[in-house]
Protein backbone atom coordinates (compact mmCIF):
# COMPACT_ATOMS: atom_id res chain seq x y z
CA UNK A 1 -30.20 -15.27 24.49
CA UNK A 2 -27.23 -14.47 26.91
CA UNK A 3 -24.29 -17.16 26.95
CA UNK A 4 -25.26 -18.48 23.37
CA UNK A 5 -22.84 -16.34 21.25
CA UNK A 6 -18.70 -16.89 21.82
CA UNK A 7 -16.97 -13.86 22.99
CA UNK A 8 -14.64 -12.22 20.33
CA UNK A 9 -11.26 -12.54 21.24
CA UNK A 10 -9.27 -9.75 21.51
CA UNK A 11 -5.25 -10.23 21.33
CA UNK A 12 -2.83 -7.87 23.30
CA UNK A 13 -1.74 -5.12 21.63
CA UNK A 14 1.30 -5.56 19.22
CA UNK A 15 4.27 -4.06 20.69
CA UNK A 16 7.11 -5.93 18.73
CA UNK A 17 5.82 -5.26 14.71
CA UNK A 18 7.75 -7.50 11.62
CA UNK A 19 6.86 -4.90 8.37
CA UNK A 20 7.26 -6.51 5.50
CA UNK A 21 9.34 -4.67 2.98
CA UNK A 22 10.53 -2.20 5.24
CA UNK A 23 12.76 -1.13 2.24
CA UNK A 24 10.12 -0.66 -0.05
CA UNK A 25 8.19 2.58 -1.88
CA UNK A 26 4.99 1.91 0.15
CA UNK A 27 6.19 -0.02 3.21
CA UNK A 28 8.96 1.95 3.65
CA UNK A 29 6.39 4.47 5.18
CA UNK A 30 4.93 2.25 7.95
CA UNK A 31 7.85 2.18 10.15
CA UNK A 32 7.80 5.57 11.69
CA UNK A 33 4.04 5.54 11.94
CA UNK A 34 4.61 2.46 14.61
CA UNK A 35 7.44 3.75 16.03
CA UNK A 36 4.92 7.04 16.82
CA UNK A 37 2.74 4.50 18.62
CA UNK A 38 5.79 3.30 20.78
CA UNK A 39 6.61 0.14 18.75
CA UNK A 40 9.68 -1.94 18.18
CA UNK A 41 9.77 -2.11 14.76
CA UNK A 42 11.60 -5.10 12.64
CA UNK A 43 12.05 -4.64 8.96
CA UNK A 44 11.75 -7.88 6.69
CA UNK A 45 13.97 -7.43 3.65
CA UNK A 46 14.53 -10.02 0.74
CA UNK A 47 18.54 -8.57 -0.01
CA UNK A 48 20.64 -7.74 2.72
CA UNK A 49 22.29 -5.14 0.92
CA UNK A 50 18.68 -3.18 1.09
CA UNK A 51 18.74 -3.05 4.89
CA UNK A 52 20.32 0.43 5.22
CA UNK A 53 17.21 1.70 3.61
CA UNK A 54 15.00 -0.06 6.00
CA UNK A 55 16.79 1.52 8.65
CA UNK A 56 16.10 4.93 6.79
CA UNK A 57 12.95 4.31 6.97
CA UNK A 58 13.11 4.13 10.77
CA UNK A 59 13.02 0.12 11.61
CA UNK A 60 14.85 -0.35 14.57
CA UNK A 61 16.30 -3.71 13.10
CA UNK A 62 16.41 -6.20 10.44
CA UNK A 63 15.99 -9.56 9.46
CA UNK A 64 16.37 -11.47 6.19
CA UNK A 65 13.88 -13.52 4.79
CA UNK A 66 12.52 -15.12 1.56
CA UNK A 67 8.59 -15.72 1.23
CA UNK A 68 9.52 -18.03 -1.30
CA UNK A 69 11.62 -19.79 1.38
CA UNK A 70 8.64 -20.00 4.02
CA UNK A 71 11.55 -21.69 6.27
CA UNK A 72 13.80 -18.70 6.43
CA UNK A 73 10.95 -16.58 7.63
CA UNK A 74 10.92 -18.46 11.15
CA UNK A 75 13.77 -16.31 12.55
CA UNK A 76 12.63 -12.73 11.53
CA UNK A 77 9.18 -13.83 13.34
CA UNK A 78 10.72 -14.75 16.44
CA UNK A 79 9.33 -12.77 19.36
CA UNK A 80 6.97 -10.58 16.95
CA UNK A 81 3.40 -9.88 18.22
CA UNK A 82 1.77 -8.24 14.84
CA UNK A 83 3.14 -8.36 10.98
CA UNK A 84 2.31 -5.52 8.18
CA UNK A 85 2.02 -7.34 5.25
CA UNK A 86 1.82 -5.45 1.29
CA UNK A 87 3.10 -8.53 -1.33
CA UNK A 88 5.39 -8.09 -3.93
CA UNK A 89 3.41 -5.98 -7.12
CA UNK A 90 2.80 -7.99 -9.98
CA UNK A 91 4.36 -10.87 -8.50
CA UNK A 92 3.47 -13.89 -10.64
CA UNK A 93 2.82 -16.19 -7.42
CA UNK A 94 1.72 -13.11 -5.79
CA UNK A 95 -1.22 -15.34 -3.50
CA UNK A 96 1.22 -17.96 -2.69
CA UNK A 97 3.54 -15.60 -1.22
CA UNK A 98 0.70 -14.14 0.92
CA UNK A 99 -0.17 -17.26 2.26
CA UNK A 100 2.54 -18.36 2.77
CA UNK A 101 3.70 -15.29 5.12
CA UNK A 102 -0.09 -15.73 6.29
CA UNK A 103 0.82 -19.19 7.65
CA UNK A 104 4.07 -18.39 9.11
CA UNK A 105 2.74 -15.57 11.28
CA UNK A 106 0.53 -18.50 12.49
CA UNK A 107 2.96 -20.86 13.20
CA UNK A 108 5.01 -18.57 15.16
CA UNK A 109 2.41 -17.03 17.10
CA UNK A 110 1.96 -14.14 16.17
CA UNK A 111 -1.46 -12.47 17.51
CA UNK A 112 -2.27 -9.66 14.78
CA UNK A 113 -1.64 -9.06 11.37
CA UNK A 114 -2.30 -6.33 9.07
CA UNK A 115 -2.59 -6.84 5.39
CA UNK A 116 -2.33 -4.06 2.64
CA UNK A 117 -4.54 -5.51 -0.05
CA UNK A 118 -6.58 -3.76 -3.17
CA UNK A 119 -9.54 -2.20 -3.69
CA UNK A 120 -12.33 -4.23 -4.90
CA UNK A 121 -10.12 -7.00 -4.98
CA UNK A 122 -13.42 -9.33 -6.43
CA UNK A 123 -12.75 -7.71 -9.45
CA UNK A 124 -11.36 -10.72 -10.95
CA UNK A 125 -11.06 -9.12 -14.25
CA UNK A 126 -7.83 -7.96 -12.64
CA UNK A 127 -5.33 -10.22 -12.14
CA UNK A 128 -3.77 -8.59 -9.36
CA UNK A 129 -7.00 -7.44 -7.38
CA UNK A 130 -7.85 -11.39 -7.53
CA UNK A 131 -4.52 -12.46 -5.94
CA UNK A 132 -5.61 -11.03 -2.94
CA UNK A 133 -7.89 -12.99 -2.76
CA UNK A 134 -6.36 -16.56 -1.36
CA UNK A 135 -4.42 -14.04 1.03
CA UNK A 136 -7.55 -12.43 2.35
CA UNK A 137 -9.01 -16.27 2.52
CA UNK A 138 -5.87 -17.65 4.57
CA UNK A 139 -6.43 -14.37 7.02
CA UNK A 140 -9.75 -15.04 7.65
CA UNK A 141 -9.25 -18.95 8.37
CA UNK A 142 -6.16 -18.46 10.48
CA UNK A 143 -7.46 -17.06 13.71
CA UNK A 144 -5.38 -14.31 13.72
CA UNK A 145 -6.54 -10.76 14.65
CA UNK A 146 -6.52 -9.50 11.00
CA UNK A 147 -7.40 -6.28 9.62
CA UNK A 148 -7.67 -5.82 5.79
CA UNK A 149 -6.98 -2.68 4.31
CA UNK A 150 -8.41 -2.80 0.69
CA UNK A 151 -6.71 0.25 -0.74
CA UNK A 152 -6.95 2.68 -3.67
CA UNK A 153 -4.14 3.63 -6.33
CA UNK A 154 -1.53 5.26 -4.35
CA UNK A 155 -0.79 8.76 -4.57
CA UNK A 156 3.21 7.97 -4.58
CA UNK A 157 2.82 6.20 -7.51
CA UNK A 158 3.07 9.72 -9.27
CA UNK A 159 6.48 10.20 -7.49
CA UNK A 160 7.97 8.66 -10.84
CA UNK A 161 6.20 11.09 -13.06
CA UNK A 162 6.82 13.47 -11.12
CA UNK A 163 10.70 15.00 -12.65
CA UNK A 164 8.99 14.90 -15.98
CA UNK A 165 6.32 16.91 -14.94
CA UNK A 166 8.73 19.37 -14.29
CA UNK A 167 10.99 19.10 -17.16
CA UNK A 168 8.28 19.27 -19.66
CA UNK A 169 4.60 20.88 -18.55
CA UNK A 170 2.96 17.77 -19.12
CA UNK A 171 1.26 15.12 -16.91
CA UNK A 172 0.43 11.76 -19.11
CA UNK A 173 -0.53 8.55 -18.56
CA UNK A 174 -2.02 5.77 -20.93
CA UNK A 175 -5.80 6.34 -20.37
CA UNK A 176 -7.88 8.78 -21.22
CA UNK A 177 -7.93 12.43 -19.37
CA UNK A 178 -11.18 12.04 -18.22
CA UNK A 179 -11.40 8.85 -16.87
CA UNK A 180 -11.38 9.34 -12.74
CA UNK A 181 -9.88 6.93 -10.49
CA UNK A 182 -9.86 7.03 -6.62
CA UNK A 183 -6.23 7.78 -5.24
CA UNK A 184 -5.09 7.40 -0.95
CA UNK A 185 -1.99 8.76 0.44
CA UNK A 186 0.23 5.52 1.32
CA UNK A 187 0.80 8.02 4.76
CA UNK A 188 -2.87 7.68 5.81
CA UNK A 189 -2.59 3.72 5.41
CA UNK A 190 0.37 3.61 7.63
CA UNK A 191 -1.76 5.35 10.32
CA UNK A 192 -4.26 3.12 10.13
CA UNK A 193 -2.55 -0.09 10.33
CA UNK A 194 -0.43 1.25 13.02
CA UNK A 195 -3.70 1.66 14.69
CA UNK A 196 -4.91 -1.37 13.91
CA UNK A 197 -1.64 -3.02 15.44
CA UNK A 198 -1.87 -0.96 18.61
CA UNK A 199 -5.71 -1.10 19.41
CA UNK A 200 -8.97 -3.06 19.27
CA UNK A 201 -10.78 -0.69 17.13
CA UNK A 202 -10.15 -1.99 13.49
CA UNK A 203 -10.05 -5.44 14.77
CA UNK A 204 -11.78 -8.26 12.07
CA UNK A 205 -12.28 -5.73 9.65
CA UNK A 206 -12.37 -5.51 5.67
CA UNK A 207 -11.92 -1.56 4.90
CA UNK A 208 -12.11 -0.22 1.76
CA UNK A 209 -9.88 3.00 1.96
CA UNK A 210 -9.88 5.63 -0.52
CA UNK A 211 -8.62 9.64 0.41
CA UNK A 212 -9.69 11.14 -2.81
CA UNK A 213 -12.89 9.16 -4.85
CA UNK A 214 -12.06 10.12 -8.39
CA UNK A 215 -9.91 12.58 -9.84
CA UNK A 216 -9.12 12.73 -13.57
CA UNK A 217 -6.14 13.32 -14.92
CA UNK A 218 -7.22 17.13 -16.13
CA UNK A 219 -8.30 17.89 -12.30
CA UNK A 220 -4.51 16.31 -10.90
CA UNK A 221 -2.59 18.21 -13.47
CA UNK A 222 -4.57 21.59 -12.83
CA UNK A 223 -3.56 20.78 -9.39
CA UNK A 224 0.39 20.30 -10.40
CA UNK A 225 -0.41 23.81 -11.73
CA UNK A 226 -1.30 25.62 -8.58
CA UNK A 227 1.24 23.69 -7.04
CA UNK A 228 4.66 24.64 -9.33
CA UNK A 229 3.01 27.76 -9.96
CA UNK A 230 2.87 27.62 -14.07
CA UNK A 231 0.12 25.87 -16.37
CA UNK A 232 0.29 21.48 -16.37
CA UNK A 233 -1.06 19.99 -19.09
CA UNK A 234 -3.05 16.55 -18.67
CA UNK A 235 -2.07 14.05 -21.69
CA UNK A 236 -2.13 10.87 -23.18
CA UNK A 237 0.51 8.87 -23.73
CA UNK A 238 0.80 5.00 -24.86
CA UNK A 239 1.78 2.18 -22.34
CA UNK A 240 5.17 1.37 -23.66
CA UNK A 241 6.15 5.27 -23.48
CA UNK A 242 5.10 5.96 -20.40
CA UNK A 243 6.69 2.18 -18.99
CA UNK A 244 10.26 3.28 -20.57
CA UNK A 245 9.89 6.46 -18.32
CA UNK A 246 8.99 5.00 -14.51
CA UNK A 247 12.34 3.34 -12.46
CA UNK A 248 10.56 0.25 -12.00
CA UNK A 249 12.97 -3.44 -12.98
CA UNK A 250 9.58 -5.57 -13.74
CA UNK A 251 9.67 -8.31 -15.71
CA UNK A 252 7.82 -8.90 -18.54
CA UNK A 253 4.52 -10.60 -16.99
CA UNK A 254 4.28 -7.52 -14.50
CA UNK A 255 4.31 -4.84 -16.98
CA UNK A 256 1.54 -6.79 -18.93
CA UNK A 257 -0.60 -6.91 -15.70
CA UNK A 258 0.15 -3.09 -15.49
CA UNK A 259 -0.91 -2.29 -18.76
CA UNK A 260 -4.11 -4.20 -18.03
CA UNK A 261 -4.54 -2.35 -15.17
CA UNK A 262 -4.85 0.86 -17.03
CA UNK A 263 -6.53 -0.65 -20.02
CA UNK A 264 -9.47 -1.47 -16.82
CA UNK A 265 -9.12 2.30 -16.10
CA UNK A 266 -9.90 3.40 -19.48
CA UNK A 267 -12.70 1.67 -19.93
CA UNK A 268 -14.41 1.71 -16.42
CA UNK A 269 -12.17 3.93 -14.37
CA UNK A 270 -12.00 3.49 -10.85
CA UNK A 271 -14.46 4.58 -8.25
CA UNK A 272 -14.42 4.79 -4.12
CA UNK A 273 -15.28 6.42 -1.68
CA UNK A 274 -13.46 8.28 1.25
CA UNK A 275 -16.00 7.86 3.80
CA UNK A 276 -14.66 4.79 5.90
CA UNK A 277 -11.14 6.65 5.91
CA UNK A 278 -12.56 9.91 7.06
CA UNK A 279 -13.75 8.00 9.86
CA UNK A 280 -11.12 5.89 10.85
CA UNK A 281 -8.58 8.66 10.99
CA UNK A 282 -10.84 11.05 12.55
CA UNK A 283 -10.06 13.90 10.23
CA UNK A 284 -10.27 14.06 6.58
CA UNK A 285 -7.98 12.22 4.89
CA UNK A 286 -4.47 13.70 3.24
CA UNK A 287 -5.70 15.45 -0.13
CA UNK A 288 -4.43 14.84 -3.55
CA UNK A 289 -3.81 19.21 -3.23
CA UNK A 290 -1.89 18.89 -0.57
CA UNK A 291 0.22 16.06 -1.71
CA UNK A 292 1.33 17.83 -4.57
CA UNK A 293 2.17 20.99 -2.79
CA UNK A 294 4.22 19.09 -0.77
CA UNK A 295 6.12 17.70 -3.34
CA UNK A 296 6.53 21.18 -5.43
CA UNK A 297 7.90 22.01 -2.37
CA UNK A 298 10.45 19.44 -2.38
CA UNK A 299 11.69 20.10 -5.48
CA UNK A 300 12.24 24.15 -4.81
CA UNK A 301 14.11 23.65 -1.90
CA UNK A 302 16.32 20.57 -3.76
CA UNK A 303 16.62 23.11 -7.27
């Protein structure tokens, strides 16, 4: 049997990354965890005038670029050996845009590329799980060294709930209490994919990431509890309340894909498991607890 299979190629590791959306919630957090592996980092903004929060967020440069311009992203590329790639939420050509930075990464050589994708993403119930989809597709047929990271609901999304919380004792969001969903700290994603830019080990692999496998809203908000200190109540609240609260500019069409998210959640939840995380980090993966601590934290020091 020797000589009949092809020997997996392996590409150098990345040492110049392009992150795409350097300036973003989730992005944003990538940067340092490369620049902890010794890497260059270059942040890929849409608006110019968001660069000095890419820099924040510890690129050491930026570059300007358009995925729905596929020829403006030709300079930010140049000289870049791996891209981090999470597409724009709810975007209504949300695949496009993935394939299209998919196919740019190819045509300007670029040897790996990391892509931040969604749990379950054959779930095509869900409109956004099944734009992942054609992105995952042009990955696999591009012959680049692609890893996959198909992630649970982020534990920074609560960030925006997090003030009213505060204010008023109350943790609601429109689904029931006792639905659980699987949650991963956006920090444990950035370690992996700067891992998976800077070795071989995650190399042609599809991982399903979750840090926590289900908690229900009554377990997170008895957790806001021990974290502030004082009784959090888990609630209920309808979609358009809880929309007007969060500082998100969507437009229409993304807020409806949102609320069909969580319409999914309330009548199926949404499972995982932490397993494959545990593993590739080597240590169990950031808790929902500790999150929250951390953040209580925050706010004591900042009262």
């Amino acid at each position: 049997m020797r000589g009949q299979f092809a020997r997996v190629r392996r590409h150098a590791v990345a040492r110049r990354v392009l992150v795409v959306g350097a300036a973003g919630r989730f992005a944003g957090l990538v940067p340092q965890a490369l620049r902890d592996s010794g890497v260059t980092v270059r942040g890929l903004v849409r608006d110019a005038g968001r660069s000095a929060v890419a820099l924040a967020n510890g690129v050491d440069e930026v570059a300007v670029g358009d995925l729905r311009a596929p020829e403006t992203l030709a300079a930010a590329l140049d000289g870049i050996d791996g891209v981090f790639y999470i597409g724009p939420a709810f975007a209504p050509d949300e695949s496009q845009l993935g394939v299209n930075m998919v196919d740019a990464a190819r045509r300007a050589g670029v040897r790996r590329f990391v892509f931040s994708s969604v749990i379950q993403p054959t779930d095509v119930t869900l409109a956004n799980h099944a734009s992942k989809i054609p992105v995952e597709q042009a990955l696999f047929d591009s012959g680049l060294q692609f890893t996959v990271l198909q992630l649970a609901n982020f534990y920074q999304n609560l960030l925006g709930a997090w003030a009213g919380v505060v204010a008023e004792g109350v943790f609601a969001e429109p689904y029931p209490v006792d639905v659980p969903v699987a949650r991963i700290d956006y920090r444990d994603v950035a370690e992996v994919a700067a891992m998976a830019l800077t070795t071989d080990r995650l190399a042609y692999g599809c991982f399903e990431l979750a840090g926590e496998p289900g908690l229900t809203r009554t377990q997170i908000a008895a957790m806001m509890g021990d974290a502030l200190g004082r009784p959090i109540a888990a609630g209920e609240i309808d979609f358009e309340r809880w929309a007007a609260r969060l500082p998100l500019r969507y437009s229409a069409a993304q807020w409806e894909l949102l609320r069909k998210i969580h319409e999914h959640y309330a009548s199926h939840g949404l499972r995982a498991n932490s397993l494959v995380l545990q593993a590739i980090l080597g240590r169990p993966p950031r808790s929902m607890q500790a999150f929250l601590r951390e953040l209580a934290g925050s706010t004591a020091r900042a009262a």
